[in-house]
N, C-alpha and C. Protein backbone atom coordinates (compact mmCIF):
# COMPACT_ATOMS: atom_id res chain seq x y z
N UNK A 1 10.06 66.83 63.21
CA UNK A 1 10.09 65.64 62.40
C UNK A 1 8.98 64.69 62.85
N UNK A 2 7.97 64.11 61.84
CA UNK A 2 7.35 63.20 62.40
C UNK A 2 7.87 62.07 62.78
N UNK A 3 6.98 61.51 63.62
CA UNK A 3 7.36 60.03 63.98
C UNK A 3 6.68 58.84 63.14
N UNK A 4 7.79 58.26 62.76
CA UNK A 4 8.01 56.60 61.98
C UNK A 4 6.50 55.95 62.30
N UNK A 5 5.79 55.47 61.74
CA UNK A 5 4.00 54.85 61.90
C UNK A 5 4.72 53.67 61.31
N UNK A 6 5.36 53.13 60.01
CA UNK A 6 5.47 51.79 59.63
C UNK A 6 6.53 51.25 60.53
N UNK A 7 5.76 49.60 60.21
CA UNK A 7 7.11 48.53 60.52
C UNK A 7 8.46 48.33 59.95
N UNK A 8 8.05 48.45 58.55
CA UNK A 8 9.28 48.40 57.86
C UNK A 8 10.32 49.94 57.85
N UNK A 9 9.89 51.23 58.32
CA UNK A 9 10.28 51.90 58.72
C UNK A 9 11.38 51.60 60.04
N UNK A 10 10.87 51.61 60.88
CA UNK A 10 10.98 51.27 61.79
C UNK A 10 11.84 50.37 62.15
N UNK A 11 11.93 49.00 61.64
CA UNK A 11 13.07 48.13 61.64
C UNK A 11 14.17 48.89 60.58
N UNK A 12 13.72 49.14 59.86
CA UNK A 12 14.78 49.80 58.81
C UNK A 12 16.01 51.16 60.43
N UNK A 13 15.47 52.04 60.82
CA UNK A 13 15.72 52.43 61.55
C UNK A 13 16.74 51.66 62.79
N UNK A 14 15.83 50.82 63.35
CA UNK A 14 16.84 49.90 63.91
C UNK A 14 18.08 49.45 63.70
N UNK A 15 17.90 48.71 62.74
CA UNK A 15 18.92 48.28 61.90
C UNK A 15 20.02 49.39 61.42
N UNK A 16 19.83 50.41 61.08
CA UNK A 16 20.59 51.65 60.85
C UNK A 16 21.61 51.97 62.30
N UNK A 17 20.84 52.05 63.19
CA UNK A 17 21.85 52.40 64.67
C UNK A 17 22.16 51.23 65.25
N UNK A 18 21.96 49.77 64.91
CA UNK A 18 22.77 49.59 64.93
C UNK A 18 24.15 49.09 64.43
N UNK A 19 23.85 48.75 63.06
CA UNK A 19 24.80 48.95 62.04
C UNK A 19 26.02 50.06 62.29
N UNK A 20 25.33 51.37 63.04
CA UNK A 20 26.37 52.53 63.15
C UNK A 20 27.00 52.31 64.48
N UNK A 21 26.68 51.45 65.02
CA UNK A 21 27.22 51.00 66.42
C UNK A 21 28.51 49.80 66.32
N UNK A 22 27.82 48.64 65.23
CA UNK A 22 28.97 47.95 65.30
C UNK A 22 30.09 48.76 64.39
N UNK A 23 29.54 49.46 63.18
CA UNK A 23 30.69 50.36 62.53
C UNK A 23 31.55 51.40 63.50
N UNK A 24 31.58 51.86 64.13
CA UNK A 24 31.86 52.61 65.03
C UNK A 24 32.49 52.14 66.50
N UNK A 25 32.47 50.57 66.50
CA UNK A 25 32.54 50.22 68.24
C UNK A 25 33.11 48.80 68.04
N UNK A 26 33.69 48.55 66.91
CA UNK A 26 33.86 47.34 66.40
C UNK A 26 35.19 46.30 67.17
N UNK A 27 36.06 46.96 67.80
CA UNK A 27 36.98 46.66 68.75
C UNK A 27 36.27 46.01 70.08
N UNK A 28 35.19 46.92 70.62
CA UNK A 28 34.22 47.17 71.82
C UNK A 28 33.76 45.72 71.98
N UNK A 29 32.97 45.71 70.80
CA UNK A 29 31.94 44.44 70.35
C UNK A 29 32.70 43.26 70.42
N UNK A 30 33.87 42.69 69.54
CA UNK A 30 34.50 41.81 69.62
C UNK A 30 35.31 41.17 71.45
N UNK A 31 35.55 42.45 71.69
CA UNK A 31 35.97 42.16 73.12
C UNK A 31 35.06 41.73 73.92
N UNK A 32 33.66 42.50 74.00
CA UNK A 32 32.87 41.79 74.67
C UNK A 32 32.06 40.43 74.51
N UNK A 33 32.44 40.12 72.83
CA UNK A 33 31.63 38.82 72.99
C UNK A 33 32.75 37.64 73.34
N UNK A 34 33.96 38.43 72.97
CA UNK A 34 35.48 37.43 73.47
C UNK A 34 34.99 37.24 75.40
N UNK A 35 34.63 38.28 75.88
CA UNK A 35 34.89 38.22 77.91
C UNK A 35 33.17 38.21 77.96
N UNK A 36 32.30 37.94 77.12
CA UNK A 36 31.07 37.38 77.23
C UNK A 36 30.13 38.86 78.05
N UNK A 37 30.72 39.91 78.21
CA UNK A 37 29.71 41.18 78.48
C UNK A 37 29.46 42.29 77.77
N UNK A 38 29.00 41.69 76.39
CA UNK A 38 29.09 42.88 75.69
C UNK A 38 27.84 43.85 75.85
N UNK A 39 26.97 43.57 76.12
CA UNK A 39 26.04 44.59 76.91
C UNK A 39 26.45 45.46 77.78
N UNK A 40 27.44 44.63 78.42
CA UNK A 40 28.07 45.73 79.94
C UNK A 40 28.94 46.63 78.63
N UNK A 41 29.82 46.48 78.12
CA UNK A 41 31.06 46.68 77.40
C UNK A 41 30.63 47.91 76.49
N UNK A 42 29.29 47.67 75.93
CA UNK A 42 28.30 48.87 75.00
C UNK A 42 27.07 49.44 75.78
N UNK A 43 26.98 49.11 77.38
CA UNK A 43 26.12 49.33 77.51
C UNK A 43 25.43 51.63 77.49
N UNK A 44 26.35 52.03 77.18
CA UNK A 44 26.17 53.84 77.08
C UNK A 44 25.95 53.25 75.47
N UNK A 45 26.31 53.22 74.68
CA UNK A 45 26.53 53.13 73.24
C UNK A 45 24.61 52.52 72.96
N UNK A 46 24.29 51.27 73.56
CA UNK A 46 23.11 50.91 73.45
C UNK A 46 22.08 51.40 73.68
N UNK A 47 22.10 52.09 74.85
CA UNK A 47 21.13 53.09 75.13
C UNK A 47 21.00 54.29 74.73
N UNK A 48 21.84 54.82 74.25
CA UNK A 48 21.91 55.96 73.44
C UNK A 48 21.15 55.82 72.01
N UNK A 49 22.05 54.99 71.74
CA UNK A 49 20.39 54.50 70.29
C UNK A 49 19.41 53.97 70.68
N UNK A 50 18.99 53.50 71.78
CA UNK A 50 17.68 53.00 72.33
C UNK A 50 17.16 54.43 72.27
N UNK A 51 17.51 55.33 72.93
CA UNK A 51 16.83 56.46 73.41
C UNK A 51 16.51 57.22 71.65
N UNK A 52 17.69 57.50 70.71
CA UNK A 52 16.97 58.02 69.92
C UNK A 52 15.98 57.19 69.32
N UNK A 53 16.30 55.90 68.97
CA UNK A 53 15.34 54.86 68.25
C UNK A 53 13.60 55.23 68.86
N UNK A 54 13.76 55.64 69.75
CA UNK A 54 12.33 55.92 70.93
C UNK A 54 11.88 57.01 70.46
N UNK A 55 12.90 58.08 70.18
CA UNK A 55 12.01 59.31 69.86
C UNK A 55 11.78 59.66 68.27
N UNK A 56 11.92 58.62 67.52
CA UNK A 56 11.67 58.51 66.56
C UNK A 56 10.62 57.83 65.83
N UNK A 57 10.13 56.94 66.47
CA UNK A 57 9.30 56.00 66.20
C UNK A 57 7.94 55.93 67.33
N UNK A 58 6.71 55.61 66.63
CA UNK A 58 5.32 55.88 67.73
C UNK A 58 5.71 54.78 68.55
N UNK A 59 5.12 55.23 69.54
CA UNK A 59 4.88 54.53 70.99
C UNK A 59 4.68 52.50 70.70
N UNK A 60 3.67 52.41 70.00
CA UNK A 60 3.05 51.46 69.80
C UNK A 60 4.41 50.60 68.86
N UNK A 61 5.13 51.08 67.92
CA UNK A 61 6.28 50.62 67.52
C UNK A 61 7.11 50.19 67.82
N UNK A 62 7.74 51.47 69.41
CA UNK A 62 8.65 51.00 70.26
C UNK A 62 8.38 49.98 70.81
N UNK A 63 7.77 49.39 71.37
CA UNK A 63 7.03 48.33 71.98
C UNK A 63 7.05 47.18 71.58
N UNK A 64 7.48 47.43 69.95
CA UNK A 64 7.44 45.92 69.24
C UNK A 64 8.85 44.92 69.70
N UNK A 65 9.68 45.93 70.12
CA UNK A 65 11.67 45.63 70.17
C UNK A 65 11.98 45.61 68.76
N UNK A 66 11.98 46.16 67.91
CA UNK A 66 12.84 45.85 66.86
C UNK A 66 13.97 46.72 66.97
N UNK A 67 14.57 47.52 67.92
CA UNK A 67 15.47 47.45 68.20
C UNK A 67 16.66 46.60 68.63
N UNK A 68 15.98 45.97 69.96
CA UNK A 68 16.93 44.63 70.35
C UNK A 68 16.66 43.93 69.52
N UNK A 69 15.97 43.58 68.65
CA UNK A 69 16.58 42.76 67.58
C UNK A 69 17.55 43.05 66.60
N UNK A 70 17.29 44.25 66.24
CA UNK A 70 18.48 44.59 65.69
C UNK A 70 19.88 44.57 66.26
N UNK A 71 19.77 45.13 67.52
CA UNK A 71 21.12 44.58 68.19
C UNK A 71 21.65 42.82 67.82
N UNK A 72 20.80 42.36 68.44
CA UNK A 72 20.83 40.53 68.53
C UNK A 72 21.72 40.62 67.44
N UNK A 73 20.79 40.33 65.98
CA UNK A 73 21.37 40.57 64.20
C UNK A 73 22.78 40.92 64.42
N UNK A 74 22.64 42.03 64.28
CA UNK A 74 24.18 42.68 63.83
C UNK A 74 24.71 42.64 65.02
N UNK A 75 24.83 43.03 66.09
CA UNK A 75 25.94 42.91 67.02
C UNK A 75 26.29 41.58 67.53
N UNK A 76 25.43 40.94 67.71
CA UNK A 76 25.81 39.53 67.92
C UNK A 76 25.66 38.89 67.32
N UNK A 77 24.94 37.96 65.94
CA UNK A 77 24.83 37.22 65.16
C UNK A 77 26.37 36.84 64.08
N UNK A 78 26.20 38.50 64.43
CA UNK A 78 27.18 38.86 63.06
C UNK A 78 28.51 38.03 63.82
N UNK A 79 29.03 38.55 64.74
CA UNK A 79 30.51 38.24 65.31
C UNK A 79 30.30 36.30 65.81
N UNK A 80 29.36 35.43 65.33
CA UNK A 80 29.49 34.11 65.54
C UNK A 80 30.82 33.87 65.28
N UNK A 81 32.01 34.13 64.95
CA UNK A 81 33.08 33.53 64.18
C UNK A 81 34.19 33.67 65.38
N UNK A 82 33.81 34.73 66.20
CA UNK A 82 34.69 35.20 67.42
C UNK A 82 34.60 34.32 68.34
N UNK A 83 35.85 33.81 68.80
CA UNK A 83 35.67 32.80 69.93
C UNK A 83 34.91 33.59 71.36
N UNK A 84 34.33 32.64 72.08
CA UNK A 84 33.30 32.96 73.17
C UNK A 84 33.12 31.65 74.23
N UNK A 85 33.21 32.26 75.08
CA UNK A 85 32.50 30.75 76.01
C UNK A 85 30.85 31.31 75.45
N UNK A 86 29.69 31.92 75.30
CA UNK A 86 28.78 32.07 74.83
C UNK A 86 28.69 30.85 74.00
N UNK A 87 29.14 30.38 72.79
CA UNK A 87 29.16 29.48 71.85
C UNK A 87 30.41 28.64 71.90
């Protein structure tokens, strides 16, 4: 399979794992932004799509983070409504 050359690829991608992360881990997520470690709480789950997100996309792409942004977005943006000492 080639590897992803666009941006909008590329974030599109992002956005996809992690969309399938909060769909999939959605108990996970809420708990950790409730006890404020949700990195610790997802941290196998995150890297696991870090790692494919990497072998999917050129070098020069990975580099941009539109991965952790995509995390930020959807895993955390999204759950603002969940109580947190964070917010």
């Amino acid at each position: 399979m080639a590897l992803i050359e666009t941006e909008e690829a590329a974030r599109r991608l992002a956005r996809a794992i992690a969309s399938d992360l909060s769909l999939y881990n959605e108990e996970k997520i809420v708990q950790g932004v409730k006890g404020d470690n949700l990195y610790d709480a997802l941290a196998d789950e995150i890297e696991e799509g870090r790692a494919l997100f990497k072998s999917r996309v050129s070098p020069d792409l990975y580099g941009k983070n539109y991965y952790d942004r995509a995390i930020i977005d959807i895993l955390v943006k999204s759950k603002g409504h969940v109580a947190s000492p964070l917010w």
